[in-house]
PDB file of N, CA and C in Angstrom:
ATOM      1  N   UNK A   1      -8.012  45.940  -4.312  1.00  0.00           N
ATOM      2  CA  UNK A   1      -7.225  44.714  -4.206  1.00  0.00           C
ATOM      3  C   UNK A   1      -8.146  43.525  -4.457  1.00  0.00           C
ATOM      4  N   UNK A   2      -7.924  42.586  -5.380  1.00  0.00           N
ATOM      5  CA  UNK A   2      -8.759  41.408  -5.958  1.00  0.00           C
ATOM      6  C   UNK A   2      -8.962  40.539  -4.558  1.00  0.00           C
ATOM      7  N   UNK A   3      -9.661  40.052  -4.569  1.00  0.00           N
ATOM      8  CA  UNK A   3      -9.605  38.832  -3.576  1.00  0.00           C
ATOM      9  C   UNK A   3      -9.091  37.545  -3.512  1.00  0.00           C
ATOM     10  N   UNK A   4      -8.643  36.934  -5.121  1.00  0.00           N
ATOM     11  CA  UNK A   4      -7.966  36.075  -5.448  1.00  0.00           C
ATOM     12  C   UNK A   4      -6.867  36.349  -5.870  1.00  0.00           C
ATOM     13  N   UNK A   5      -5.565  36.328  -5.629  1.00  0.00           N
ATOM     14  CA  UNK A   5      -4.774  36.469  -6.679  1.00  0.00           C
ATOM     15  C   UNK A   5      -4.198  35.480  -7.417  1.00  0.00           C
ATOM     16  N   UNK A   6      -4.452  36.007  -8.597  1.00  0.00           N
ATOM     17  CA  UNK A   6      -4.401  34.897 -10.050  1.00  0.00           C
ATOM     18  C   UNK A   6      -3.272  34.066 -10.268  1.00  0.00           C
ATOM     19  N   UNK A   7      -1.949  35.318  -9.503  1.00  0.00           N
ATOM     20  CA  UNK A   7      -0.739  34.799 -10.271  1.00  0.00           C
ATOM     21  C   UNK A   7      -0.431  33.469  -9.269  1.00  0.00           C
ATOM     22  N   UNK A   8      -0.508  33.886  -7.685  1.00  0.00           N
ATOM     23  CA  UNK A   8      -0.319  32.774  -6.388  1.00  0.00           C
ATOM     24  C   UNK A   8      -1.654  31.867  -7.040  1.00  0.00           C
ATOM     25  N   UNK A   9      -2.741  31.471  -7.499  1.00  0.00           N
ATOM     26  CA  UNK A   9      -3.487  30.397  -7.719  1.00  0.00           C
ATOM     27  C   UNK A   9      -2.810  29.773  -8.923  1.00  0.00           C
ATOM     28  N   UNK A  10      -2.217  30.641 -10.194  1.00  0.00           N
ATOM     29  CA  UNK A  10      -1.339  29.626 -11.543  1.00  0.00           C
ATOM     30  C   UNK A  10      -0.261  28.923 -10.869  1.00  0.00           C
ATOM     31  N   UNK A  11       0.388  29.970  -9.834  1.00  0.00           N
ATOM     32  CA  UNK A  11       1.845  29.128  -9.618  1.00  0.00           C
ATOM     33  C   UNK A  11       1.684  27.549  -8.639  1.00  0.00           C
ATOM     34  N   UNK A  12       0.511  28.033  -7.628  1.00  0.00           N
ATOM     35  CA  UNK A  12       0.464  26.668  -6.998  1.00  0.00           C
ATOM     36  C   UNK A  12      -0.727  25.591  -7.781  1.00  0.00           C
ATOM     37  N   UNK A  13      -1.207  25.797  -8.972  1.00  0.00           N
ATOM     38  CA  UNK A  13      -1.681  24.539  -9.415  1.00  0.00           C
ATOM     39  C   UNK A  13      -1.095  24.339 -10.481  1.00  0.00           C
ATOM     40  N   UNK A  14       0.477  24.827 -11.205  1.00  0.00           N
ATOM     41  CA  UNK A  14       1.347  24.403 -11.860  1.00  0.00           C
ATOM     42  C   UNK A  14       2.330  23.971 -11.483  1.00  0.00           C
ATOM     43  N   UNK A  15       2.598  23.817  -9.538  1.00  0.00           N
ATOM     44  CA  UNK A  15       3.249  23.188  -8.659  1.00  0.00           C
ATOM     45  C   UNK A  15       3.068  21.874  -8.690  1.00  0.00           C
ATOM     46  N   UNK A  16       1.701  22.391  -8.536  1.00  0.00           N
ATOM     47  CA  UNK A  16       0.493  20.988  -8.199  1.00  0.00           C
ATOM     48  C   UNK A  16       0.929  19.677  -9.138  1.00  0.00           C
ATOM     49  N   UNK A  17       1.082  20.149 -10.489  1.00  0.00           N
ATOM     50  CA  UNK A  17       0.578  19.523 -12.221  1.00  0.00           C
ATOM     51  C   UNK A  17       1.897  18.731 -12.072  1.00  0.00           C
ATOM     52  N   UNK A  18       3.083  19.451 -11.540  1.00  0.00           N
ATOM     53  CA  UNK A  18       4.610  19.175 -12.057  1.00  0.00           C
ATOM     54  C   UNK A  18       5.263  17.942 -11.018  1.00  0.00           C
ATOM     55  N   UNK A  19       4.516  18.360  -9.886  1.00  0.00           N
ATOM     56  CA  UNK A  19       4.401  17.462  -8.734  1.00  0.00           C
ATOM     57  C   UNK A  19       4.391  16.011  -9.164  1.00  0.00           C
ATOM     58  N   UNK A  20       2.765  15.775  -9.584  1.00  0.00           N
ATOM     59  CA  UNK A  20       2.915  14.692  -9.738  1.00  0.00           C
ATOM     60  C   UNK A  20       3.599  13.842 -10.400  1.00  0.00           C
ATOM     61  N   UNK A  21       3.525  12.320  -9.893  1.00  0.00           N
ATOM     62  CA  UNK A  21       4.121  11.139 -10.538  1.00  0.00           C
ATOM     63  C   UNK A  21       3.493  10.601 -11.366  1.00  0.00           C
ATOM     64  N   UNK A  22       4.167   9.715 -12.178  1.00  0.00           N
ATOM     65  CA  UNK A  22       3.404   8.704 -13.283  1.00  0.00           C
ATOM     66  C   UNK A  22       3.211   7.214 -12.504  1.00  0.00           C
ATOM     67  N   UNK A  23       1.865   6.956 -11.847  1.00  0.00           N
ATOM     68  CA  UNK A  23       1.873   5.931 -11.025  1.00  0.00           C
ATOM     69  C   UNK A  23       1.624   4.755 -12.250  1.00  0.00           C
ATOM     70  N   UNK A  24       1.450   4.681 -13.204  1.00  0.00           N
ATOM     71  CA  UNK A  24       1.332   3.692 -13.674  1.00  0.00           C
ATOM     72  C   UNK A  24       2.983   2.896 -14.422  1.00  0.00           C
ATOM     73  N   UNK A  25       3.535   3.699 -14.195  1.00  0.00           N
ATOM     74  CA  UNK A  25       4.840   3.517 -14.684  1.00  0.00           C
ATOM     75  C   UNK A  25       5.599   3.156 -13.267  1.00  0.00           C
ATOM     76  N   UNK A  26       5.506   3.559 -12.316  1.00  0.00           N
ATOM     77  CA  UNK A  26       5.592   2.951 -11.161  1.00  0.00           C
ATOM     78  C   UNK A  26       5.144   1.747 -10.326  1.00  0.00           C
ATOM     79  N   UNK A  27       3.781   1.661 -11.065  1.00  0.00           N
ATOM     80  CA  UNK A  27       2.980   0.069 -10.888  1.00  0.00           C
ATOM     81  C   UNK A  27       2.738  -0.602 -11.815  1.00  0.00           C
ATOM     82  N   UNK A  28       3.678  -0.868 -12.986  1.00  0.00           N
ATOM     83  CA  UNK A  28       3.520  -1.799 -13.841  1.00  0.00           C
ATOM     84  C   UNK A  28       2.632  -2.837 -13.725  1.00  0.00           C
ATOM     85  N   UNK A  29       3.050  -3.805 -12.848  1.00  0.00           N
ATOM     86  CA  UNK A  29       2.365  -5.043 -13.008  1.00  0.00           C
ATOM     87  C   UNK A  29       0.407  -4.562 -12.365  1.00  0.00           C
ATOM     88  N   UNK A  30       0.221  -3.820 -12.046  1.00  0.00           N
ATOM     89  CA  UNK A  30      -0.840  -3.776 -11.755  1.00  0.00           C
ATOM     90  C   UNK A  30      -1.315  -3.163 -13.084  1.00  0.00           C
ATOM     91  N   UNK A  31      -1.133  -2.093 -13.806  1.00  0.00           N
ATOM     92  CA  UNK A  31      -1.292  -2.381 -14.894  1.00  0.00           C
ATOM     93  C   UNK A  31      -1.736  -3.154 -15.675  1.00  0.00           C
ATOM     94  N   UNK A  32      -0.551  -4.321 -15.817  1.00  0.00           N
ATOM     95  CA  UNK A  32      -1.114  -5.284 -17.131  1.00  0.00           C
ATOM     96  C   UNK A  32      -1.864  -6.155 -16.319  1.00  0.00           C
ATOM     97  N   UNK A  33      -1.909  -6.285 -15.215  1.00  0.00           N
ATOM     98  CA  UNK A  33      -3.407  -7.111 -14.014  1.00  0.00           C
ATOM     99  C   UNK A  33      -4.650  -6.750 -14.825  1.00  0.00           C
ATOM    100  N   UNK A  34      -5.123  -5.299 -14.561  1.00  0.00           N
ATOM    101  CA  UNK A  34      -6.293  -4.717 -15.000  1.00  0.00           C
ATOM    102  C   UNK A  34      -6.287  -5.035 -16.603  1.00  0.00           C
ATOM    103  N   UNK A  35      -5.289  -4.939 -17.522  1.00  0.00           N
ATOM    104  CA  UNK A  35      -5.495  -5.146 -18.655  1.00  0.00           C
ATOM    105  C   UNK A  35      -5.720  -6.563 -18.892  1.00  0.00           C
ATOM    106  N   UNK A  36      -5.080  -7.430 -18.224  1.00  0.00           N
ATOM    107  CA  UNK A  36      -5.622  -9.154 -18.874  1.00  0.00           C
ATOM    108  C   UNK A  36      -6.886  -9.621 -18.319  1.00  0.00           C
ATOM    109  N   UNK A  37      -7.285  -8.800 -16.815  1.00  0.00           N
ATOM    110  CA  UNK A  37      -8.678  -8.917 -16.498  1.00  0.00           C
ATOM    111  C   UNK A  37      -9.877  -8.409 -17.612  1.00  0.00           C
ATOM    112  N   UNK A  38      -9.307  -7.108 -18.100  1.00  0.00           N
ATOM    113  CA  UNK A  38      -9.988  -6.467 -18.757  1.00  0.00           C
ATOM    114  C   UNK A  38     -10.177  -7.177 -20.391  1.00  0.00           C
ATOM    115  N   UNK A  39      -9.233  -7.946 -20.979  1.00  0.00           N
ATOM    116  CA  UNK A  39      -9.682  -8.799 -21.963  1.00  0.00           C
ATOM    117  C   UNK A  39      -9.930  -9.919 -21.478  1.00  0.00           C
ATOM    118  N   UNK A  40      -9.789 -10.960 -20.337  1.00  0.00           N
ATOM    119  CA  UNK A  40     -10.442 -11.470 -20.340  1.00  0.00           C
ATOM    120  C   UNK A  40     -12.028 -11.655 -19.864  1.00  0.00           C
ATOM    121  N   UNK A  41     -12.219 -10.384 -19.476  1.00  0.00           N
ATOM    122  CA  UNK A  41     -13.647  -9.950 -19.257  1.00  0.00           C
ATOM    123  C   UNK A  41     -14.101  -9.566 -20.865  1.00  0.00           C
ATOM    124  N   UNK A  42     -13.722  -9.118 -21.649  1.00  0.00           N
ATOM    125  CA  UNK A  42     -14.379  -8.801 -22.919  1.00  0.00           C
ATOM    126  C   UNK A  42     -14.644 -10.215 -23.456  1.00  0.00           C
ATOM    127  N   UNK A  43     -13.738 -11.198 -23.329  1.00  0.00           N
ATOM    128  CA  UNK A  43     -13.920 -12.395 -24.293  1.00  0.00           C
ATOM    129  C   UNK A  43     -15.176 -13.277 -23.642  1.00  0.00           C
ATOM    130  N   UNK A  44     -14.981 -13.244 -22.503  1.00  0.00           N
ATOM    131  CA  UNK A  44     -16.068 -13.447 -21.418  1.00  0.00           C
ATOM    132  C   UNK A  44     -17.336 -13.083 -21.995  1.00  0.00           C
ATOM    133  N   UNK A  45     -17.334 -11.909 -22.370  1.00  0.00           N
ATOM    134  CA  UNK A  45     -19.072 -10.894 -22.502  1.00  0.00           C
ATOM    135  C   UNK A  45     -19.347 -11.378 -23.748  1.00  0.00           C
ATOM    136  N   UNK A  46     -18.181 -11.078 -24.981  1.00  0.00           N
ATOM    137  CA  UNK A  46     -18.246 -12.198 -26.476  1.00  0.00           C
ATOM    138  C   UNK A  46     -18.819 -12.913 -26.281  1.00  0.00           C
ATOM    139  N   UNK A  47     -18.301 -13.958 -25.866  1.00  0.00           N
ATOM    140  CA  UNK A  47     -18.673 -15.598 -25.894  1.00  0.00           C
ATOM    141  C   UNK A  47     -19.839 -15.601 -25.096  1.00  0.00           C
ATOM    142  N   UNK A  48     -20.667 -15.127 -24.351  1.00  0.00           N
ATOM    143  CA  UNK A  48     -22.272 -14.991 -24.080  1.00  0.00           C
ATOM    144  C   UNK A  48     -22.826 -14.439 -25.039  1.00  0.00           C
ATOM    145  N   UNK A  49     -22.665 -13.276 -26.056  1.00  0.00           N
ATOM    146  CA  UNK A  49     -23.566 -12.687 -27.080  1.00  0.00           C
ATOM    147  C   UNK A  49     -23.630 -13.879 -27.992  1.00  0.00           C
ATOM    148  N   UNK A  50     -22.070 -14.035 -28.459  1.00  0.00           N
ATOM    149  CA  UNK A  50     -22.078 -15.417 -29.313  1.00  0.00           C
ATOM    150  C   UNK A  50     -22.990 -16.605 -29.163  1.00  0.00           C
ATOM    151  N   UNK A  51     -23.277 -16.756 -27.954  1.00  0.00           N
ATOM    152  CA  UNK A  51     -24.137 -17.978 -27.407  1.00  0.00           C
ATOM    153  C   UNK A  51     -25.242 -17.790 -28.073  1.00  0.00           C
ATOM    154  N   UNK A  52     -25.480 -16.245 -27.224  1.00  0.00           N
ATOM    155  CA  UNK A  52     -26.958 -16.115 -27.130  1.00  0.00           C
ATOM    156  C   UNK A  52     -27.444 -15.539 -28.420  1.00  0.00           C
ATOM    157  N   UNK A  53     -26.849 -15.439 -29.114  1.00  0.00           N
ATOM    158  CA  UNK A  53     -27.011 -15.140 -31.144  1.00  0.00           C
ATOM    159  C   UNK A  53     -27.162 -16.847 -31.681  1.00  0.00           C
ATOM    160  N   UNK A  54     -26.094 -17.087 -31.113  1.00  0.00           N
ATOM    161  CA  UNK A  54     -26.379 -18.594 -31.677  1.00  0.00           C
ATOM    162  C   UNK A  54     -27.827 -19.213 -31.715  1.00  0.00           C
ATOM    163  N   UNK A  55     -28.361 -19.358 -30.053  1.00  0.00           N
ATOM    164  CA  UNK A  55     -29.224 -19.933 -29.862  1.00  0.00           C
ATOM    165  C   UNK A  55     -30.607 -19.160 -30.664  1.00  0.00           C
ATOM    166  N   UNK A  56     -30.582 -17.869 -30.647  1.00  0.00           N
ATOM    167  CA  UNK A  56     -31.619 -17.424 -31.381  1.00  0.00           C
ATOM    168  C   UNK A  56     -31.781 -17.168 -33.016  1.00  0.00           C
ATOM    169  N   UNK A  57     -30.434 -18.129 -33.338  1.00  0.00           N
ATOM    170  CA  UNK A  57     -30.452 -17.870 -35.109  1.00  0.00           C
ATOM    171  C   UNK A  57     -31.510 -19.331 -34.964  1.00  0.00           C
ATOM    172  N   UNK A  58     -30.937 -20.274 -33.995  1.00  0.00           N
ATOM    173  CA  UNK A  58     -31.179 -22.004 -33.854  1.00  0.00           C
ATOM    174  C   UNK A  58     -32.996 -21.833 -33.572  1.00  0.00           C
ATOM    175  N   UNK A  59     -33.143 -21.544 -32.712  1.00  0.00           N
ATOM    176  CA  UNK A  59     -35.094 -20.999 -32.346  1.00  0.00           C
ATOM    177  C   UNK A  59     -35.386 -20.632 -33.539  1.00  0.00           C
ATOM    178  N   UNK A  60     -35.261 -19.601 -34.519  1.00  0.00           N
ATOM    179  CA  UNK A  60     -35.335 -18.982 -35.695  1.00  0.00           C
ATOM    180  C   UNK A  60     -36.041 -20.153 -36.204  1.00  0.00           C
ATOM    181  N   UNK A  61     -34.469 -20.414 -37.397  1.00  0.00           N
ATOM    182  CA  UNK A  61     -34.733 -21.927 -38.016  1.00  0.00           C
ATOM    183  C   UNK A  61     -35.515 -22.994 -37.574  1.00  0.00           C
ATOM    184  N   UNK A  62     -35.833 -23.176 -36.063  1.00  0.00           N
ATOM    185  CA  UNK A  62     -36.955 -24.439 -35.884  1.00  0.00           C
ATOM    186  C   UNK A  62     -38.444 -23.635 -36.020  1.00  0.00           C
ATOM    187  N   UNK A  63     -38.609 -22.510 -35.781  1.00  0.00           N
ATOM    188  CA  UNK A  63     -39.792 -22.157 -36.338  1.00  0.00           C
ATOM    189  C   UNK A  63     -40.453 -22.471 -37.519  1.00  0.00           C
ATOM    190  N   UNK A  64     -41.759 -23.326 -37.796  1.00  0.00           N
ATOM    191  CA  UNK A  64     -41.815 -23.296 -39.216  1.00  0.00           C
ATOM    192  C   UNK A  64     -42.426 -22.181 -39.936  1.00  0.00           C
ATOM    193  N   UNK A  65     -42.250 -21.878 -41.306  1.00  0.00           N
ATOM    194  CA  UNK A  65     -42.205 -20.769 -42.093  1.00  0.00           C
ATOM    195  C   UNK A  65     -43.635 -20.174 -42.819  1.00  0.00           C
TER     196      UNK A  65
END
């Protein structure tokens, strides 16, 4: 006699699978929260590289050649 049986471990973690809910479809607005944080954190991180490209094209050019 196995010590696990296979078929009682498929049936209860395909219980498990069917069980769950779709929480994001349930929490919409938190959702698009994380998503407008989340671009406005990207445009955020942009606009520092942008800076900081800027300033080192600007250092560049005052170097003389």
């Amino acid at each position: 006699m196995p010590a696990i049986n296979t078929a009682i471990v498929a049936r209860d973690t395909l219980h498990q699978l069917a069980r769950r809910e779709n929480w994001a479809q349930k929490e919409a607005g938190v959702v698009v929260v994380f998503a407008i944080v989340f671009v406005v954190g990207v445009g955020l991180v942009s606009l520092w590289i942008s800076k900081c490209l800027k300033a080192r094209k600007a250092k560049k050019a005052a170097l003389p050649a």
